[in-house]
PDB file of N, CA and C in Angstrom:
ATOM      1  N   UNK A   1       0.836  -1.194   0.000  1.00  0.00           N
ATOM      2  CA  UNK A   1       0.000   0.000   0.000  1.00  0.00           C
ATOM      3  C   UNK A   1       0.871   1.243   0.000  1.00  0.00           C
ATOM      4  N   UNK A   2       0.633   1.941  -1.151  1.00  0.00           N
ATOM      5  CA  UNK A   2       1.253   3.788  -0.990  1.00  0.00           C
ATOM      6  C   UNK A   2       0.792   4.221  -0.135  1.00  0.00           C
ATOM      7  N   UNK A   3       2.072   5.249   0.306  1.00  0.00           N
ATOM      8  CA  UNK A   3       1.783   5.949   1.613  1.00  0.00           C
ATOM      9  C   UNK A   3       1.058   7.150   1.060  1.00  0.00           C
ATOM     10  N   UNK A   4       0.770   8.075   1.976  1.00  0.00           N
ATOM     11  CA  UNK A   4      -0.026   9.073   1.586  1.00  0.00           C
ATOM     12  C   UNK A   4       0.852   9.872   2.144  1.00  0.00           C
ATOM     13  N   UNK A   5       1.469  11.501   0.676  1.00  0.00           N
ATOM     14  CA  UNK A   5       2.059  12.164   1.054  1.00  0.00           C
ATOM     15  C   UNK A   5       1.589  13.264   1.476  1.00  0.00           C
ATOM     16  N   UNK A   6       2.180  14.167   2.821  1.00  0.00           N
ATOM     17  CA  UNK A   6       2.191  14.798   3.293  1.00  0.00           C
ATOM     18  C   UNK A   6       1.882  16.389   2.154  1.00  0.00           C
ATOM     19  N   UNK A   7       1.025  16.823   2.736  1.00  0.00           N
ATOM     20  CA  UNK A   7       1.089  18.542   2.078  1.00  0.00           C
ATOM     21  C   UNK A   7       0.847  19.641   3.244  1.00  0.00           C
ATOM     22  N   UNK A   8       1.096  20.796   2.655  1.00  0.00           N
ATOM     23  CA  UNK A   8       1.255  21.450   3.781  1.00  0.00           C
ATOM     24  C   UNK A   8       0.844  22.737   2.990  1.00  0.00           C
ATOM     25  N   UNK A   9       0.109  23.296   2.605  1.00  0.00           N
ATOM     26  CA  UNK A   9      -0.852  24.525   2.254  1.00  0.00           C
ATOM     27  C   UNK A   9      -0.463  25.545   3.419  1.00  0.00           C
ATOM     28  N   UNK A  10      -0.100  26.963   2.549  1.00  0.00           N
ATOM     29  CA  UNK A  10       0.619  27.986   3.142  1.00  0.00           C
ATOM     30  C   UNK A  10      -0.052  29.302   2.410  1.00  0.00           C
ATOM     31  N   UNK A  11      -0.574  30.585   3.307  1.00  0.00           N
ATOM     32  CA  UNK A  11      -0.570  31.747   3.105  1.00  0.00           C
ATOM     33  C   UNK A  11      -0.196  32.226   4.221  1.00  0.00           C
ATOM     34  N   UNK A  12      -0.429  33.830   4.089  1.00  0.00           N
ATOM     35  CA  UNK A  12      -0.280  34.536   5.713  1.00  0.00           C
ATOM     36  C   UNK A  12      -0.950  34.300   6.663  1.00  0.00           C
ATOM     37  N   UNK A  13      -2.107  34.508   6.805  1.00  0.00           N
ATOM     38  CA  UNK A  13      -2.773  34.836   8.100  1.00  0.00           C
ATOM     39  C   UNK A  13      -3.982  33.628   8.053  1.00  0.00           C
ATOM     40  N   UNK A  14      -3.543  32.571   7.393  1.00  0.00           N
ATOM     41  CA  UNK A  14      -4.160  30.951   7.354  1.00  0.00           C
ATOM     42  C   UNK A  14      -5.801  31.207   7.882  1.00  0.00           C
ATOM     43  N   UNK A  15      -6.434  32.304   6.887  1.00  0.00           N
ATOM     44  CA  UNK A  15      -7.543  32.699   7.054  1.00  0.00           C
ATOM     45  C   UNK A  15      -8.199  32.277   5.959  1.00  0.00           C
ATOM     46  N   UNK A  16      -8.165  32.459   4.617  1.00  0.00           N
ATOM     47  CA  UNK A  16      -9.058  32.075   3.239  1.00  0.00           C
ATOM     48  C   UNK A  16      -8.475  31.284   2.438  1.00  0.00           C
ATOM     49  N   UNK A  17      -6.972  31.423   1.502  1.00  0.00           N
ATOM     50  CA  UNK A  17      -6.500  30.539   0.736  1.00  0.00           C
ATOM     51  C   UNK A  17      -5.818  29.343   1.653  1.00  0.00           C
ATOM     52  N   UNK A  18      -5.236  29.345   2.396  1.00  0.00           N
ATOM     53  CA  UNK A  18      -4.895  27.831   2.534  1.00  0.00           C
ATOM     54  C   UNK A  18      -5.762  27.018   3.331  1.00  0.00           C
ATOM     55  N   UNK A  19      -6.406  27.466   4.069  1.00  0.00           N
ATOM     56  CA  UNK A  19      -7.942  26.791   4.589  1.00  0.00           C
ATOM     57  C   UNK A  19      -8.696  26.252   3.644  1.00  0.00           C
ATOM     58  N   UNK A  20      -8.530  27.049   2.718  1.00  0.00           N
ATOM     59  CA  UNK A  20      -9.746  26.294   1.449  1.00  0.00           C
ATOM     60  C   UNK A  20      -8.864  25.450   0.756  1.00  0.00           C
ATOM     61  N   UNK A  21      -7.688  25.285   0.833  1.00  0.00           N
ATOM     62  CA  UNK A  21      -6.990  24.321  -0.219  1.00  0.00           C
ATOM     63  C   UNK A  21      -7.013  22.918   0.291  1.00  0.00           C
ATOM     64  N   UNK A  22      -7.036  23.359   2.345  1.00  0.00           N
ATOM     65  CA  UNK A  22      -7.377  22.168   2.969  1.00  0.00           C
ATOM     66  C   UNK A  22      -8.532  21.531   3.054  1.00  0.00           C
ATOM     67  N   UNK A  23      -9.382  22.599   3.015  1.00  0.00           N
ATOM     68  CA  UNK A  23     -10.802  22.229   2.544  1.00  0.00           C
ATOM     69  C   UNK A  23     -11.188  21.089   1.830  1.00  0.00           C
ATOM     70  N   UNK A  24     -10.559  21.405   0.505  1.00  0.00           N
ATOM     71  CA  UNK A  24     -11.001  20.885  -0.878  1.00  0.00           C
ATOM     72  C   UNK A  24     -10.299  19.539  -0.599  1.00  0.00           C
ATOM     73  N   UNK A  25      -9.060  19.361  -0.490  1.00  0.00           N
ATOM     74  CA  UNK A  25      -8.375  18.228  -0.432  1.00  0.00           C
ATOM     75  C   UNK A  25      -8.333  17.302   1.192  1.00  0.00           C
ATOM     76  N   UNK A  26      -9.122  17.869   2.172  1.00  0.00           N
ATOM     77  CA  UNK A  26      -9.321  17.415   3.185  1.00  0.00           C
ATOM     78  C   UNK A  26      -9.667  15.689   3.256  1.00  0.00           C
ATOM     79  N   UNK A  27     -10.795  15.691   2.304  1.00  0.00           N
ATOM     80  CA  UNK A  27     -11.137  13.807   2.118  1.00  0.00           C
ATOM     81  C   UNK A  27     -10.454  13.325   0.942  1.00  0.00           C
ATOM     82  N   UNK A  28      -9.407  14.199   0.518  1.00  0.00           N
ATOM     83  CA  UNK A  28      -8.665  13.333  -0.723  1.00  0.00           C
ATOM     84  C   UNK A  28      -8.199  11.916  -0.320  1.00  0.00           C
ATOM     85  N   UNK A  29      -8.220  10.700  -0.711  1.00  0.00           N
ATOM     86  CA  UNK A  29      -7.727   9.886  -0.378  1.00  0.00           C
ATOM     87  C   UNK A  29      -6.199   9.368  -0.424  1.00  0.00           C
ATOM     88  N   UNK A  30      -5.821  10.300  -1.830  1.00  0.00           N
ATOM     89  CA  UNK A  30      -4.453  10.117  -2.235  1.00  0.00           C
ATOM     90  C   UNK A  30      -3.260  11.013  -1.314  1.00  0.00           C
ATOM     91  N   UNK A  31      -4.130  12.024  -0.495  1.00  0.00           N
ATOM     92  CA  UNK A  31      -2.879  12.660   0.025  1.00  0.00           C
ATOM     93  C   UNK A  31      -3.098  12.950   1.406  1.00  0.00           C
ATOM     94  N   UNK A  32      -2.634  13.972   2.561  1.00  0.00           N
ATOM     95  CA  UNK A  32      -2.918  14.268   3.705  1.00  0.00           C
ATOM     96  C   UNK A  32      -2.410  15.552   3.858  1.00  0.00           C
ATOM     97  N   UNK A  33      -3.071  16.240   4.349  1.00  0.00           N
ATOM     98  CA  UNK A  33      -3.008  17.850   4.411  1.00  0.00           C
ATOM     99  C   UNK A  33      -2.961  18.151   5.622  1.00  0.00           C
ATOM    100  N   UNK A  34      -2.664  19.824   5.448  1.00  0.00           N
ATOM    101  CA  UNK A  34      -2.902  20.451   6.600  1.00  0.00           C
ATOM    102  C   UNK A  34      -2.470  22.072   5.794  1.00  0.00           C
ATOM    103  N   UNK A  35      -2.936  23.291   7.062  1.00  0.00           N
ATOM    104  CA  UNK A  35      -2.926  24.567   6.532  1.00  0.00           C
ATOM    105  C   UNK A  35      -2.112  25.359   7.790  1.00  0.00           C
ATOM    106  N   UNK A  36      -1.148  26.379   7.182  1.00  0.00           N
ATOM    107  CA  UNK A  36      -0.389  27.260   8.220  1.00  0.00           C
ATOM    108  C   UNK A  36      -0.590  28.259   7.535  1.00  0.00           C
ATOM    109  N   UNK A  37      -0.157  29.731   8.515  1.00  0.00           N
ATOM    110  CA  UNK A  37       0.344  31.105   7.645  1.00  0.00           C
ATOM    111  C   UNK A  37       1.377  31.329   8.703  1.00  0.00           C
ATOM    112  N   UNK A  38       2.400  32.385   7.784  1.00  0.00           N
ATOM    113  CA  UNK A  38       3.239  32.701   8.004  1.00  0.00           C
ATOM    114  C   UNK A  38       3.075  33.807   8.829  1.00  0.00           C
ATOM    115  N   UNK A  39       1.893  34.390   9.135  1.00  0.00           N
ATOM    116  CA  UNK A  39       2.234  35.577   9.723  1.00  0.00           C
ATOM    117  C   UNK A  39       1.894  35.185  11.338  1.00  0.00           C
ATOM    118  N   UNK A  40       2.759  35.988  12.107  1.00  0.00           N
ATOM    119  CA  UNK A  40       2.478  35.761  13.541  1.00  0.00           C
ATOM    120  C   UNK A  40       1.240  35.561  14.054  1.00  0.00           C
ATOM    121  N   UNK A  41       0.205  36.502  13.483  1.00  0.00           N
ATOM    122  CA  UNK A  41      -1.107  36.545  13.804  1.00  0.00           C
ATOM    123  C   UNK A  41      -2.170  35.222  13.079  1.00  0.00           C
ATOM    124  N   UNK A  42      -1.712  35.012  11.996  1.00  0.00           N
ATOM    125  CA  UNK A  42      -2.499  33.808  11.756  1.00  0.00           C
ATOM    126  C   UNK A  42      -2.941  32.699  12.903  1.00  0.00           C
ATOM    127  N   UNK A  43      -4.335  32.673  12.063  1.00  0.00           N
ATOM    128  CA  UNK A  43      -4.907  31.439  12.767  1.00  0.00           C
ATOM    129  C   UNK A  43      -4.364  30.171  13.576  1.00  0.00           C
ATOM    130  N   UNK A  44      -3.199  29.643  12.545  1.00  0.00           N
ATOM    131  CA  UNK A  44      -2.240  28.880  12.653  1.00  0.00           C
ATOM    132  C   UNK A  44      -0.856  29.280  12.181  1.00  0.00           C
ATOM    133  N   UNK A  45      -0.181  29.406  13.024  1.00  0.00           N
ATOM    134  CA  UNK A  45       1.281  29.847  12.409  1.00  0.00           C
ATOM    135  C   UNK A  45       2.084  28.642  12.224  1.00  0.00           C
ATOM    136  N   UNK A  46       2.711  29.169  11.386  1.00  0.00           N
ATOM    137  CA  UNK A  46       3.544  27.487  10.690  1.00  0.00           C
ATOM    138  C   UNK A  46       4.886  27.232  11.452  1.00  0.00           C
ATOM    139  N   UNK A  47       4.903  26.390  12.086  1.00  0.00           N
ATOM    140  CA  UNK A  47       6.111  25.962  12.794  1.00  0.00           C
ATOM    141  C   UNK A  47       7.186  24.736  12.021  1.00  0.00           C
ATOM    142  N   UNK A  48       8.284  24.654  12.991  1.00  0.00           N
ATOM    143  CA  UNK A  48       9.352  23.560  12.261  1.00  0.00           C
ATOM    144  C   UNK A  48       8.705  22.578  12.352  1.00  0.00           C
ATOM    145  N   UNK A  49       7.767  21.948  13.121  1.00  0.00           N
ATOM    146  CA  UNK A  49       6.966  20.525  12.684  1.00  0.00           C
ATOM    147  C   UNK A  49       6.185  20.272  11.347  1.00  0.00           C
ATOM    148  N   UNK A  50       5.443  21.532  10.962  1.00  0.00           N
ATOM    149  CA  UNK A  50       4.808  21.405  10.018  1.00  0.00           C
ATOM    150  C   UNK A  50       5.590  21.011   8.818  1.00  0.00           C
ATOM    151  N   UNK A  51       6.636  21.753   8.690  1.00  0.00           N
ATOM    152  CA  UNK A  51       7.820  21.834   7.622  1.00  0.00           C
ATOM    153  C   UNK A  51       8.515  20.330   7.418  1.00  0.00           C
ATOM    154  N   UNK A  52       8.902  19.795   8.933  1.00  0.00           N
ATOM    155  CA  UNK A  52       9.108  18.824   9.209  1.00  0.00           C
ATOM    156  C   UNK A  52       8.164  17.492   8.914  1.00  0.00           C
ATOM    157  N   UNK A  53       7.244  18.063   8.911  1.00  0.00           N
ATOM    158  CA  UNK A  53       5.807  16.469   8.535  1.00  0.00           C
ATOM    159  C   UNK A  53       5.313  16.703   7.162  1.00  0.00           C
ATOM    160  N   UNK A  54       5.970  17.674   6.280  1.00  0.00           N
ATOM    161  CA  UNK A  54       5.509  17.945   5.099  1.00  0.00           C
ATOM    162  C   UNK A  54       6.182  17.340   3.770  1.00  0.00           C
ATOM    163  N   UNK A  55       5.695  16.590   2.818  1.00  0.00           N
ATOM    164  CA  UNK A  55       6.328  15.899   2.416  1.00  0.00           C
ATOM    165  C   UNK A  55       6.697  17.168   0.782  1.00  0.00           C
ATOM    166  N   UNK A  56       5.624  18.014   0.638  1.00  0.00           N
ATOM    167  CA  UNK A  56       5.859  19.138  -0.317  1.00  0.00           C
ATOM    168  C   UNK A  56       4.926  20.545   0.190  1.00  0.00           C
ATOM    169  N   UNK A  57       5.255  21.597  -0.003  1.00  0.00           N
ATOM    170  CA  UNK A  57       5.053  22.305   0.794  1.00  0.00           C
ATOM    171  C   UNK A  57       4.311  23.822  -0.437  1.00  0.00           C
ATOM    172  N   UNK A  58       2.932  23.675  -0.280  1.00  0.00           N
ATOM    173  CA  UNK A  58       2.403  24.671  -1.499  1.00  0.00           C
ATOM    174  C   UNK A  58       1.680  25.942  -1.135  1.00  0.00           C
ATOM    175  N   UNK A  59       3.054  27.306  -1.784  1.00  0.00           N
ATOM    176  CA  UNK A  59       2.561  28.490  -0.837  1.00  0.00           C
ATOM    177  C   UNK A  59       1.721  29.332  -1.952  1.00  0.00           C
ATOM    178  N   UNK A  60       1.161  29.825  -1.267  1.00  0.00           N
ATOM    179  CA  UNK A  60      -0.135  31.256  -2.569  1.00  0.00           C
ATOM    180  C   UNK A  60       0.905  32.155  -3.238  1.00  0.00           C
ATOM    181  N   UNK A  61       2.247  32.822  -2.613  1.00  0.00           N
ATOM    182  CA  UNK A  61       2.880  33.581  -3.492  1.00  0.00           C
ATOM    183  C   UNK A  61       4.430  33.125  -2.921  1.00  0.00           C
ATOM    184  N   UNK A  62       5.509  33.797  -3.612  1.00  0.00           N
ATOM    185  CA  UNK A  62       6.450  33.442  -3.327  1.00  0.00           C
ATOM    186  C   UNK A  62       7.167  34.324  -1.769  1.00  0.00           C
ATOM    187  N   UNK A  63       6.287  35.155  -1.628  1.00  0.00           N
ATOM    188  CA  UNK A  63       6.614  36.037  -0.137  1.00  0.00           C
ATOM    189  C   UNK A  63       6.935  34.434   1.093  1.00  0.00           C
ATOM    190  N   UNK A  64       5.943  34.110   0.738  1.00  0.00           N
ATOM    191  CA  UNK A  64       5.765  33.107   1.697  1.00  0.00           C
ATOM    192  C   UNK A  64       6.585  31.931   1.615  1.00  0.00           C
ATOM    193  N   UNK A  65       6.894  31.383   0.064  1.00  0.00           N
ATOM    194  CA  UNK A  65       8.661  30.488   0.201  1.00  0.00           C
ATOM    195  C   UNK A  65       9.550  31.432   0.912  1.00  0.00           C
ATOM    196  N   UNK A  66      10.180  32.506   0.566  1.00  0.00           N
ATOM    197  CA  UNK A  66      10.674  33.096   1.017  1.00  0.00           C
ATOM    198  C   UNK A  66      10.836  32.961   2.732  1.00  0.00           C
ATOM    199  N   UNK A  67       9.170  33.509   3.339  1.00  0.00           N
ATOM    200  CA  UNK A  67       9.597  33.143   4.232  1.00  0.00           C
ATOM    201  C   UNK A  67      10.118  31.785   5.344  1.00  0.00           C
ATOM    202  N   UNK A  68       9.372  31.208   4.529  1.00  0.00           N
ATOM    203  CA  UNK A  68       9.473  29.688   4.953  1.00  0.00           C
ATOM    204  C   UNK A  68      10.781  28.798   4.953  1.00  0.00           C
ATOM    205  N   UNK A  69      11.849  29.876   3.983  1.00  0.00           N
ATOM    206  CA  UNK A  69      13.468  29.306   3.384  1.00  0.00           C
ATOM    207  C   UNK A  69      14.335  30.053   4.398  1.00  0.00           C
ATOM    208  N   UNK A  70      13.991  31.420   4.943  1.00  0.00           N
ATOM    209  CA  UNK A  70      14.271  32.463   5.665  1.00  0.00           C
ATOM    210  C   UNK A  70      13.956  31.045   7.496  1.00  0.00           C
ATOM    211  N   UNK A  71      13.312  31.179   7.888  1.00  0.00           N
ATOM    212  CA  UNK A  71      12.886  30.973   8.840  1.00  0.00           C
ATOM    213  C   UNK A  71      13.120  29.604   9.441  1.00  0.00           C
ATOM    214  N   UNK A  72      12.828  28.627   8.389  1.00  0.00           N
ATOM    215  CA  UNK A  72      13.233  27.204   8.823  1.00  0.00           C
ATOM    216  C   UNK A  72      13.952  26.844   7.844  1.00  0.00           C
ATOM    217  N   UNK A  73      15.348  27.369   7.613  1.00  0.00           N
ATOM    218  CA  UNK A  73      16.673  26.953   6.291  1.00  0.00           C
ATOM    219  C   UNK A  73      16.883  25.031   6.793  1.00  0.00           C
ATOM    220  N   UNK A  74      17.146  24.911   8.084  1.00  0.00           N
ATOM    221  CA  UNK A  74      17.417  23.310   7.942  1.00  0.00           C
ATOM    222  C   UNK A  74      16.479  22.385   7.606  1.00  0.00           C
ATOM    223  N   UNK A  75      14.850  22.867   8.016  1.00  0.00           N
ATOM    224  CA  UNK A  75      13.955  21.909   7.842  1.00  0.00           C
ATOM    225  C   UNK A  75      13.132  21.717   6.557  1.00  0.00           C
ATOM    226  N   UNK A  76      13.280  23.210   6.033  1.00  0.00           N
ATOM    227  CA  UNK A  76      13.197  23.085   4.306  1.00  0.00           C
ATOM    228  C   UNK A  76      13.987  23.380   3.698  1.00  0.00           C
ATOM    229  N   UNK A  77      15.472  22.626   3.839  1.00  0.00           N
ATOM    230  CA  UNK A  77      16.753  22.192   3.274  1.00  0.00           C
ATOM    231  C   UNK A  77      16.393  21.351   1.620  1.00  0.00           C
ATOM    232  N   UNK A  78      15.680  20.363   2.202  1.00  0.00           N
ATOM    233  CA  UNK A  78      15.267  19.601   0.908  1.00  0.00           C
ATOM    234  C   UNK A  78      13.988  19.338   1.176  1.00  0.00           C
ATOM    235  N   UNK A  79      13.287  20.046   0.863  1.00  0.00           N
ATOM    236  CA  UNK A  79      11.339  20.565   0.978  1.00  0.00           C
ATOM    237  C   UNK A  79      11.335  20.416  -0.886  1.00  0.00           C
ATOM    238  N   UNK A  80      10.779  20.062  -0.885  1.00  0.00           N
ATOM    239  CA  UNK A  80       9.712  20.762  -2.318  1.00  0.00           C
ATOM    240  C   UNK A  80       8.715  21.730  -1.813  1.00  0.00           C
ATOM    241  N   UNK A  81       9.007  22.630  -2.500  1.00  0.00           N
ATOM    242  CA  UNK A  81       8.420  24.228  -2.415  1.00  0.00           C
ATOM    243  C   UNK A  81       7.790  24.727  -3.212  1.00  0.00           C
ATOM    244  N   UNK A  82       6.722  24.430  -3.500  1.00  0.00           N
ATOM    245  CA  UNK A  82       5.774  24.849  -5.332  1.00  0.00           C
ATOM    246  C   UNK A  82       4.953  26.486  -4.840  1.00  0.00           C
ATOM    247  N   UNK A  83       5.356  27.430  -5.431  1.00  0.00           N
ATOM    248  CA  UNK A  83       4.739  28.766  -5.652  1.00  0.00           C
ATOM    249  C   UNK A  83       3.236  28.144  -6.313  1.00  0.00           C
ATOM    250  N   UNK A  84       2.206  28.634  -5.746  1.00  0.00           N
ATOM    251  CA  UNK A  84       1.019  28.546  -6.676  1.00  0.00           C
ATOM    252  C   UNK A  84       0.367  29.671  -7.237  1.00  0.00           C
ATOM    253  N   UNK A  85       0.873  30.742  -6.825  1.00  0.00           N
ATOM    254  CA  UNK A  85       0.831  32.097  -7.710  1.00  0.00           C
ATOM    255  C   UNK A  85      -0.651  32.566  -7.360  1.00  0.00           C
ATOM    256  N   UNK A  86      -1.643  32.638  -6.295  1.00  0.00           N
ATOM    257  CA  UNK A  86      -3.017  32.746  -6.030  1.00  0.00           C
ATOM    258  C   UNK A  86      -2.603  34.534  -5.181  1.00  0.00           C
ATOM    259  N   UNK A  87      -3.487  35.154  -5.427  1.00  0.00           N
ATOM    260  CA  UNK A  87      -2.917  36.276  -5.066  1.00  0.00           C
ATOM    261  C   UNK A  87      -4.385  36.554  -3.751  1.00  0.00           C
ATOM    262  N   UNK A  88      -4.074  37.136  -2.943  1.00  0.00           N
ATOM    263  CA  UNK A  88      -5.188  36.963  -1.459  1.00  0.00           C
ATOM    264  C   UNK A  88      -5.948  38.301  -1.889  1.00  0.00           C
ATOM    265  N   UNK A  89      -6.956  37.968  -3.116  1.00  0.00           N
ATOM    266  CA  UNK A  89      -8.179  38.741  -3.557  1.00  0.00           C
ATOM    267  C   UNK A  89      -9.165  37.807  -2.956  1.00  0.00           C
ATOM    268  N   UNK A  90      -9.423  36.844  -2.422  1.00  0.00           N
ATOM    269  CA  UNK A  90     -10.561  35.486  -2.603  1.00  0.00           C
ATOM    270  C   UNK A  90     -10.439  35.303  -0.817  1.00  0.00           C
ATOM    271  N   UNK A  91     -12.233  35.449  -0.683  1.00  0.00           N
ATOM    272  CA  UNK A  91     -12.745  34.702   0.829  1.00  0.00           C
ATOM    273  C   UNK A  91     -12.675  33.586   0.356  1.00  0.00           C
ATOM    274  N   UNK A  92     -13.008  32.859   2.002  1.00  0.00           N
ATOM    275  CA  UNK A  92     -12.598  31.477   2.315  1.00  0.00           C
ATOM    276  C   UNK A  92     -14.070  30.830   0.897  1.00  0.00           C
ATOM    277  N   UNK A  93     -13.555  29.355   0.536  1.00  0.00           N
ATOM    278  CA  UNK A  93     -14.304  29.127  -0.064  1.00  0.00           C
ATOM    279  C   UNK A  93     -14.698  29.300  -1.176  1.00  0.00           C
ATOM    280  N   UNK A  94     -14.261  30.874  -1.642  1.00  0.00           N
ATOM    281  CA  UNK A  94     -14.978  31.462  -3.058  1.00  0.00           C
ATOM    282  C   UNK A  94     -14.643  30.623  -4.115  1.00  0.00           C
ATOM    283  N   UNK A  95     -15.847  30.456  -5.100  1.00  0.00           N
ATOM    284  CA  UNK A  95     -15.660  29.410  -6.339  1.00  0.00           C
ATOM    285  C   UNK A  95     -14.520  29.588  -7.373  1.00  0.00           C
ATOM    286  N   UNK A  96     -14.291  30.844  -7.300  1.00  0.00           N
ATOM    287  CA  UNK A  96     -12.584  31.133  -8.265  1.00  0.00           C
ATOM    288  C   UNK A  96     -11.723  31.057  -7.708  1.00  0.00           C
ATOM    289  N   UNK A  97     -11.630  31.202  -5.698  1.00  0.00           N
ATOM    290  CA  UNK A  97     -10.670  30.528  -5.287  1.00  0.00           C
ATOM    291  C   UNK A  97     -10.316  28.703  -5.170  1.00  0.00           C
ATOM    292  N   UNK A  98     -11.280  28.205  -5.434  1.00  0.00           N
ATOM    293  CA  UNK A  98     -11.408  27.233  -5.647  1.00  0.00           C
ATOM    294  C   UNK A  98     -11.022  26.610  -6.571  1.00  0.00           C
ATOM    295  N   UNK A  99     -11.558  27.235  -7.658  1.00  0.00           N
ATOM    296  CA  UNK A  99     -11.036  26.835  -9.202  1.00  0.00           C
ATOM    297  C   UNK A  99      -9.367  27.251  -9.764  1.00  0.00           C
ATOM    298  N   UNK A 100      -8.910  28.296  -8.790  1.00  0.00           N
ATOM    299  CA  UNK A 100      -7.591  28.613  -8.860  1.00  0.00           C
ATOM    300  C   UNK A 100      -6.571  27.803  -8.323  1.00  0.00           C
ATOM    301  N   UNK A 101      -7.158  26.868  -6.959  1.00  0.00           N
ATOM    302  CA  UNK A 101      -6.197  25.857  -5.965  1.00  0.00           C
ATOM    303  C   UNK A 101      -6.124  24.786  -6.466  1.00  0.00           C
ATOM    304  N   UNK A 102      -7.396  24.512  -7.085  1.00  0.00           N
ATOM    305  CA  UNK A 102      -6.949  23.315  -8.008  1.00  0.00           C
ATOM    306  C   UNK A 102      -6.385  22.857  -9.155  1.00  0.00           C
ATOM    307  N   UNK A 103      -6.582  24.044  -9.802  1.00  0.00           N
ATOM    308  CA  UNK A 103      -5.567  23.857 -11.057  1.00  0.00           C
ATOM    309  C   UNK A 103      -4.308  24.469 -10.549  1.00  0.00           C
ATOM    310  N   UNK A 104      -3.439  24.916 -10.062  1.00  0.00           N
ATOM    311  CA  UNK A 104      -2.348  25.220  -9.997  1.00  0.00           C
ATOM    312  C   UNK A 104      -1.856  23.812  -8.417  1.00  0.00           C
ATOM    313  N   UNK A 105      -3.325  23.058  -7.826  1.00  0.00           N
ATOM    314  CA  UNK A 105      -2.131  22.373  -6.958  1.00  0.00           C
ATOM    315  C   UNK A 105      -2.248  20.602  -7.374  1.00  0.00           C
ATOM    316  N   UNK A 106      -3.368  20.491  -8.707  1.00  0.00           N
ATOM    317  CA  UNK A 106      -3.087  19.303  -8.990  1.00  0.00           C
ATOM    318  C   UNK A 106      -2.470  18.574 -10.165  1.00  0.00           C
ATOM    319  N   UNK A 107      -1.374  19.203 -10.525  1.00  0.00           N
ATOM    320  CA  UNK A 107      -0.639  18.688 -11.244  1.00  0.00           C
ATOM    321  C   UNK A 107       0.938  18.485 -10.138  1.00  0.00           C
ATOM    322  N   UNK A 108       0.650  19.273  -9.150  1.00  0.00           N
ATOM    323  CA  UNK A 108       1.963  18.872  -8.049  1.00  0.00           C
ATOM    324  C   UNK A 108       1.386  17.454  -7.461  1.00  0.00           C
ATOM    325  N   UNK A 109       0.330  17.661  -6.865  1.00  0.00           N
ATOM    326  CA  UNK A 109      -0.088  16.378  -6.425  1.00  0.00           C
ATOM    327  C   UNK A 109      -0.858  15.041  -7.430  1.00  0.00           C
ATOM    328  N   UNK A 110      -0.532  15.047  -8.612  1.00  0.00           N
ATOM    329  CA  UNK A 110      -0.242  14.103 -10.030  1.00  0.00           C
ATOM    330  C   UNK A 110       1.061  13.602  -9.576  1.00  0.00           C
ATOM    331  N   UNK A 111       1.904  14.593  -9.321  1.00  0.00           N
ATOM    332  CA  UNK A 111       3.363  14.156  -9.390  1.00  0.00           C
ATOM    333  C   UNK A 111       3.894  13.559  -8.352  1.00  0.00           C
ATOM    334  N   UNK A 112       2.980  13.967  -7.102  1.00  0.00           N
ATOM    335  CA  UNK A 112       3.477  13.571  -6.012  1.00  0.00           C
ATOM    336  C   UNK A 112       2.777  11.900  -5.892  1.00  0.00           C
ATOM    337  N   UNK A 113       2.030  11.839  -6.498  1.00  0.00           N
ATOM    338  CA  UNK A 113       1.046  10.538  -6.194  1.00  0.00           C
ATOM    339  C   UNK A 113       1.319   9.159  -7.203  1.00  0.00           C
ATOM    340  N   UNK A 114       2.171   9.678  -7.992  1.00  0.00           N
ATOM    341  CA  UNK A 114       2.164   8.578  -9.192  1.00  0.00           C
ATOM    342  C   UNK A 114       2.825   8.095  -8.545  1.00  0.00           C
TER     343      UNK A 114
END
């Protein structure tokens, strides 16, 4: 049996885009999720465990690799780090944010799953 890889969905303030990415892929069977933001104040702030239990790691803009390369350099040493380019115009849920997370995060998780 394949294991199920780890993802780890990233914006700032883990309020609308990466909540909904966990959302969507929450009962995926092929993978296992979870959602952080980078900013202090977020809902969930992303710590070295997350980084650490993440098997690829998919942020809304590149501010947020950045910070994530900045902040935990040993634990996303060798991370896969996919930019998904979603820019934080979109509430939680919204149907174009929706339609934006999935096309830009399932061809990573194609790749991650084959």
């Amino acid at each position: 049996m394949r294991v199920r890889p780890n993802i780890l969905f990233v914006c700032s303030k883990n309020q609308w885009r990466s909540p909904t990415a966990e959302a969507i892929y929450r009962r995926d069977d092929r993978i296992s999720v979870r959602s952080r933001g980078t900013a202090k104040a977020a809902v969930q702030t992303i710590r070295s465990s997350d980084v650490v239990w993440a098997d690829a790691i998919l942020v809304m803009e590149d501010k947020h690799r950045q910070r994530i390369l900045a902040d935990f350099p040993d634990e996303s040493k060798f991370k896969s780090v996919h930019v998904l380019d979603i820019p934080d115009d979109y509430r939680f849920m919204d149907d174009d944010l929706l339609e934006l997370i999935k096309s830009a995060a399932e061809p990573v998780i194609d790749q991650l799953t084959q």
